[in-house]
Protein backbone atom coordinates (compact mmCIF):
# COMPACT_ATOMS: atom_id res chain seq x y z
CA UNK A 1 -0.77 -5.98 -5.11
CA UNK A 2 2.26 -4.61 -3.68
CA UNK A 3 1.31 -2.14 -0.47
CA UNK A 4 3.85 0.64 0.59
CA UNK A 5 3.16 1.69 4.19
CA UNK A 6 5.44 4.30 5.24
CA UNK A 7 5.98 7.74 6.99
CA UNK A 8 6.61 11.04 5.38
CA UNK A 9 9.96 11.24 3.55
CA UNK A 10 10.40 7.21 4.30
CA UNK A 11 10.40 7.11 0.25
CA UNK A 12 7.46 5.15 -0.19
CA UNK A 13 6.06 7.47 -3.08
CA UNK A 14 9.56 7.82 -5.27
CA UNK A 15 9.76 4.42 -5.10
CA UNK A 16 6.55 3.73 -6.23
CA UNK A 17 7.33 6.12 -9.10
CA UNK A 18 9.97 4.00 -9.94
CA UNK A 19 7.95 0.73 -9.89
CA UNK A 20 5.62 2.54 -12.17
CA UNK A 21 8.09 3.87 -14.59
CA UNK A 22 10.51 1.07 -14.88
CA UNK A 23 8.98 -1.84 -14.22
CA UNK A 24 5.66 -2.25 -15.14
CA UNK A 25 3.82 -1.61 -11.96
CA UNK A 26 0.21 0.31 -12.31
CA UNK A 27 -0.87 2.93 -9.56
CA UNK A 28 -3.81 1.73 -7.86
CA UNK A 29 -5.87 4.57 -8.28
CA UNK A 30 -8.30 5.97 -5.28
CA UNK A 31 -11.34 7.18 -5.21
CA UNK A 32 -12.08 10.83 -2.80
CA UNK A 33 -15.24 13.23 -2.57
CA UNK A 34 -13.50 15.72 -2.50
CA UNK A 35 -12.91 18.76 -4.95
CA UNK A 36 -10.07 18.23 -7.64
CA UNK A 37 -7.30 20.49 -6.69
CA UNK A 38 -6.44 22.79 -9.88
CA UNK A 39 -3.14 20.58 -10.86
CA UNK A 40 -4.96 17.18 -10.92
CA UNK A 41 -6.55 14.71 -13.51
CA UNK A 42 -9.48 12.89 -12.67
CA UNK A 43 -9.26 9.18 -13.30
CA UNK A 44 -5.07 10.12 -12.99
CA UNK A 45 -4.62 11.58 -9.38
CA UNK A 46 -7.86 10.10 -8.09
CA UNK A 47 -10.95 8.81 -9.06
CA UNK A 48 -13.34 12.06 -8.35
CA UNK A 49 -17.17 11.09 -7.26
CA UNK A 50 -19.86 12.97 -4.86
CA UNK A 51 -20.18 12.35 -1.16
CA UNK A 52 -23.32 10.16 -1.80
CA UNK A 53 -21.67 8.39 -4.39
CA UNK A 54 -19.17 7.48 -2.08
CA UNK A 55 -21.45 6.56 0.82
CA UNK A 56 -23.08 4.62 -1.33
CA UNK A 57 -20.43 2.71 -2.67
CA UNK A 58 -19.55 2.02 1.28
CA UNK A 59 -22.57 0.26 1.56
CA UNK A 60 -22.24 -1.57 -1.40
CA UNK A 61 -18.87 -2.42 -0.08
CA UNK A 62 -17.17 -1.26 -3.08
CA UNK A 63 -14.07 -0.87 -1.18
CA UNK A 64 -10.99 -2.79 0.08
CA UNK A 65 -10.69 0.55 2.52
CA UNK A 66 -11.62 3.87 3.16
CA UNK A 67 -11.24 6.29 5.61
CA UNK A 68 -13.12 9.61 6.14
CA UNK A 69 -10.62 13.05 6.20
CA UNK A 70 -11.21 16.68 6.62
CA UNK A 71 -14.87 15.90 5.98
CA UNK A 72 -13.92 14.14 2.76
CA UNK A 73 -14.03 10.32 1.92
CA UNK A 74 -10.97 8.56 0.26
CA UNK A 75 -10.48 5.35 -0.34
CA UNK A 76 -9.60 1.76 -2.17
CA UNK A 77 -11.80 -0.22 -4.79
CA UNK A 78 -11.82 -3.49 -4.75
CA UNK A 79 -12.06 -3.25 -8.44
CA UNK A 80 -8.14 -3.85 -10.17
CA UNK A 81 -7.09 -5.11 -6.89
CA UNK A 82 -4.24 -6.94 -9.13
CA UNK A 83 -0.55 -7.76 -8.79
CA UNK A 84 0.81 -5.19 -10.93
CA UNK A 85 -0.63 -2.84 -9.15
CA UNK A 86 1.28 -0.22 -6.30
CA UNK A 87 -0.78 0.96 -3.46
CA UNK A 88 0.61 3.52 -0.72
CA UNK A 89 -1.78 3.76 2.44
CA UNK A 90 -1.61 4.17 6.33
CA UNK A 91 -2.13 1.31 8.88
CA UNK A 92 -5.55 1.50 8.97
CA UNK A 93 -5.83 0.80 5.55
CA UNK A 94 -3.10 -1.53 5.16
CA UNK A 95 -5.04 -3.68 8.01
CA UNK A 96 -8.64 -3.47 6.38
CA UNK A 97 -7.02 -4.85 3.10
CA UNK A 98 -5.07 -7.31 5.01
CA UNK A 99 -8.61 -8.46 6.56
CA UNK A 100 -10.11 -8.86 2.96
CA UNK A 101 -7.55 -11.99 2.52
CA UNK A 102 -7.06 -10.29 -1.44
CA UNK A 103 -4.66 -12.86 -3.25
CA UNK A 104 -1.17 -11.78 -4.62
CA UNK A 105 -1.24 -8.76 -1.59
CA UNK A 106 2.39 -7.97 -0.08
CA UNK A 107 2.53 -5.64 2.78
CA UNK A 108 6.19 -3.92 3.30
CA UNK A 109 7.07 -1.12 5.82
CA UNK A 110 9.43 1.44 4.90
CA UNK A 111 11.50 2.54 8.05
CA UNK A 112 13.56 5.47 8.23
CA UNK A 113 15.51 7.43 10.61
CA UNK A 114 14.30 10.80 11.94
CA UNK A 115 16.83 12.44 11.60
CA UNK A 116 17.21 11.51 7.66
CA UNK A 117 13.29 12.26 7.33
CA UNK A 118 13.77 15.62 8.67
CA UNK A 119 16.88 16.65 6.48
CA UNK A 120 14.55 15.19 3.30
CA UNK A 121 11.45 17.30 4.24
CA UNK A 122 13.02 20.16 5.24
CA UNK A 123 14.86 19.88 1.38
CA UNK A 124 11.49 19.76 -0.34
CA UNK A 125 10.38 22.57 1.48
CA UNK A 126 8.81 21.70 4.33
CA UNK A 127 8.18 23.99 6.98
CA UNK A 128 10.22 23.19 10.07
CA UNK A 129 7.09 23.67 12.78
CA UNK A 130 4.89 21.54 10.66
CA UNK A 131 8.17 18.72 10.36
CA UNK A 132 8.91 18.75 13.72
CA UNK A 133 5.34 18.11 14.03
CA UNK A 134 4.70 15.38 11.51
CA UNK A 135 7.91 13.74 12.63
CA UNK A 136 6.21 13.54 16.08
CA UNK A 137 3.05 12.46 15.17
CA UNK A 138 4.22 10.01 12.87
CA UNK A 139 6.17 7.83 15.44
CA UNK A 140 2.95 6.71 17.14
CA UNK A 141 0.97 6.69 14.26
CA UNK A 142 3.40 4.74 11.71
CA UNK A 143 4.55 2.33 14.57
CA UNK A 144 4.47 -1.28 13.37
CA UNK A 145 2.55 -2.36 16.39
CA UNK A 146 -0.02 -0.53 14.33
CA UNK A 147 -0.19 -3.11 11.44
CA UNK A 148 -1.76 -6.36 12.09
CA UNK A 149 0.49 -7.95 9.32
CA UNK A 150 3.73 -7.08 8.13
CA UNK A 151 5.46 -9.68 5.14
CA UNK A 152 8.66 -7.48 4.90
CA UNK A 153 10.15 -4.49 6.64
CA UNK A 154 13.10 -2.17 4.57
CA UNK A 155 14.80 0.42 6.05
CA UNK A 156 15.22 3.23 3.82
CA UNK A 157 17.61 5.46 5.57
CA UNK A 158 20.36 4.51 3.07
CA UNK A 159 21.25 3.43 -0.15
CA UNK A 160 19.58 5.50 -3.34
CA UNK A 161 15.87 5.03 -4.06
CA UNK A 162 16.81 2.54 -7.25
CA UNK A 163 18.38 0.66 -5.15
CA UNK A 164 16.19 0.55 -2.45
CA UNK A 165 13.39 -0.33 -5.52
CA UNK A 166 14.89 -3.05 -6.39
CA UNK A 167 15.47 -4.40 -3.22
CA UNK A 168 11.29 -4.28 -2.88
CA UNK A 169 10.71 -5.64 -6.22
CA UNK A 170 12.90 -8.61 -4.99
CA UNK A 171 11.00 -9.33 -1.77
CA UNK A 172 7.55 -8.87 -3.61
CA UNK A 173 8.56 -11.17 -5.86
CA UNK A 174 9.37 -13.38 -3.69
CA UNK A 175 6.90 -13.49 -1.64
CA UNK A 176 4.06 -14.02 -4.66
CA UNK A 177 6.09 -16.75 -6.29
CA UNK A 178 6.52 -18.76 -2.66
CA UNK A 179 2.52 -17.85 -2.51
CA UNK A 180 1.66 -19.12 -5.78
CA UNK A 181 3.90 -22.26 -5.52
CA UNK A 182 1.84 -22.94 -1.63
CA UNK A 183 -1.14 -22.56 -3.78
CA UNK A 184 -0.14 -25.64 -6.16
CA UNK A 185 0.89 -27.89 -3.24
CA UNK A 186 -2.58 -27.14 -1.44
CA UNK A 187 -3.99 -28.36 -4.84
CA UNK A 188 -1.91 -30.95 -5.05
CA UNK A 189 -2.64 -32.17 -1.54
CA UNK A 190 -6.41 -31.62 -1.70
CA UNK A 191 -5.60 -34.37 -4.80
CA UNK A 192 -4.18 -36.56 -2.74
CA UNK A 193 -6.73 -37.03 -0.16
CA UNK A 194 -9.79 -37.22 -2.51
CA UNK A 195 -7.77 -39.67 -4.09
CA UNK A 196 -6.78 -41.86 -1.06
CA UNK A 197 -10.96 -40.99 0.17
CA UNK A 198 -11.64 -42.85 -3.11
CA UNK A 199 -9.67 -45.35 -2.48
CA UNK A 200 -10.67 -46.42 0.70
């Protein structure tokens, strides 16, 4: 499972698009208890359940990570917790997954310059108080002394978002075939010494 962590306007979610749309990625769809805004698709946006549900799921620890928001629950399931799957969260969430030790999981960190966040939010129509805001807030909260683990860190301030995509898709890649090729040698190894405990 390839985890974004970024702040606003980083790029984390057009890239993710892009995973999705050209490259066979999945979103990881999460699960709130909150009310389905007007514009959004249950089971496409999120996966919509009751409060209850939810805290019950918790202590069925049905999730990789969840967090609890304006009085609403949102969070991960453990369920389709796959490699072709995209997943953007904070570091809080990207930590509790971490500490699940979930196979095939690459964290990367999209870094960007304020400056270049600013001029993208203020583009999509961001209000400047609330920017100048965010873009405040953000620095402590999006710091990556914040994140227990970090595989890869891209900065995003240049370079267009295909680019920048494929420059991700290479890392993850990467990183799950060295994974998967540790995971052989381990077998091979534990081979090896049930074979030499046999022989001795």
């Amino acid at each position: 499972m390839l985890i974004l962590v970024g702040a606003s306007a980083s790029g984390k979610t057009d890239i993710a698009k892009i995973l999705i749309k050209n490259f066979g990625f999945k979103k990881m769809i999460t699960t709130t208890s909150r009310k389905p805004r007007s514009n959004e698709v249950k089971g496409s946006d999120y996966n919509f359940i009751s409060k209850k549900v939810f805290e019950n799921r918790i202590k069925k620890d049905k999730f990789l990570e969840h967090v609890c928001y304006n009085n609403n629950y949102y969070g991960t399931p453990k369920k389709g917790a796959t490699k072709d799957k995209v997943l953007i969260v904070e570091p809080v969430g990207a930590n509790s997954i971490y500490d699940k030790e979930i196979d095939d999981t690459v964290i990367i960190l999209l870094e960007t310059n304020e400056e270049t966040r600013k001029e993208r939010m203020l583009e999509r129509g961001d209000n400047l108080i609330e920017t100048i805001d965010r873009l405040e807030k953000d620095k402590e909260h999006f710091d990556k002394k914040n994140l227990k683990h970090i595989d890869f860190i891209v900065n995003t301030t240049e370079g267009t978002q295909e680019e920048l995509t494929m420059k991700i898709l290479e890392l993850y890649m990467h990183q799950i075939n060295q994974e998967n090729q540790m995971s052989i040698f381990d077998v091979f190894r534990n081979d090896e010494k049930e074979k030499n405990g046999n022989d001795s």
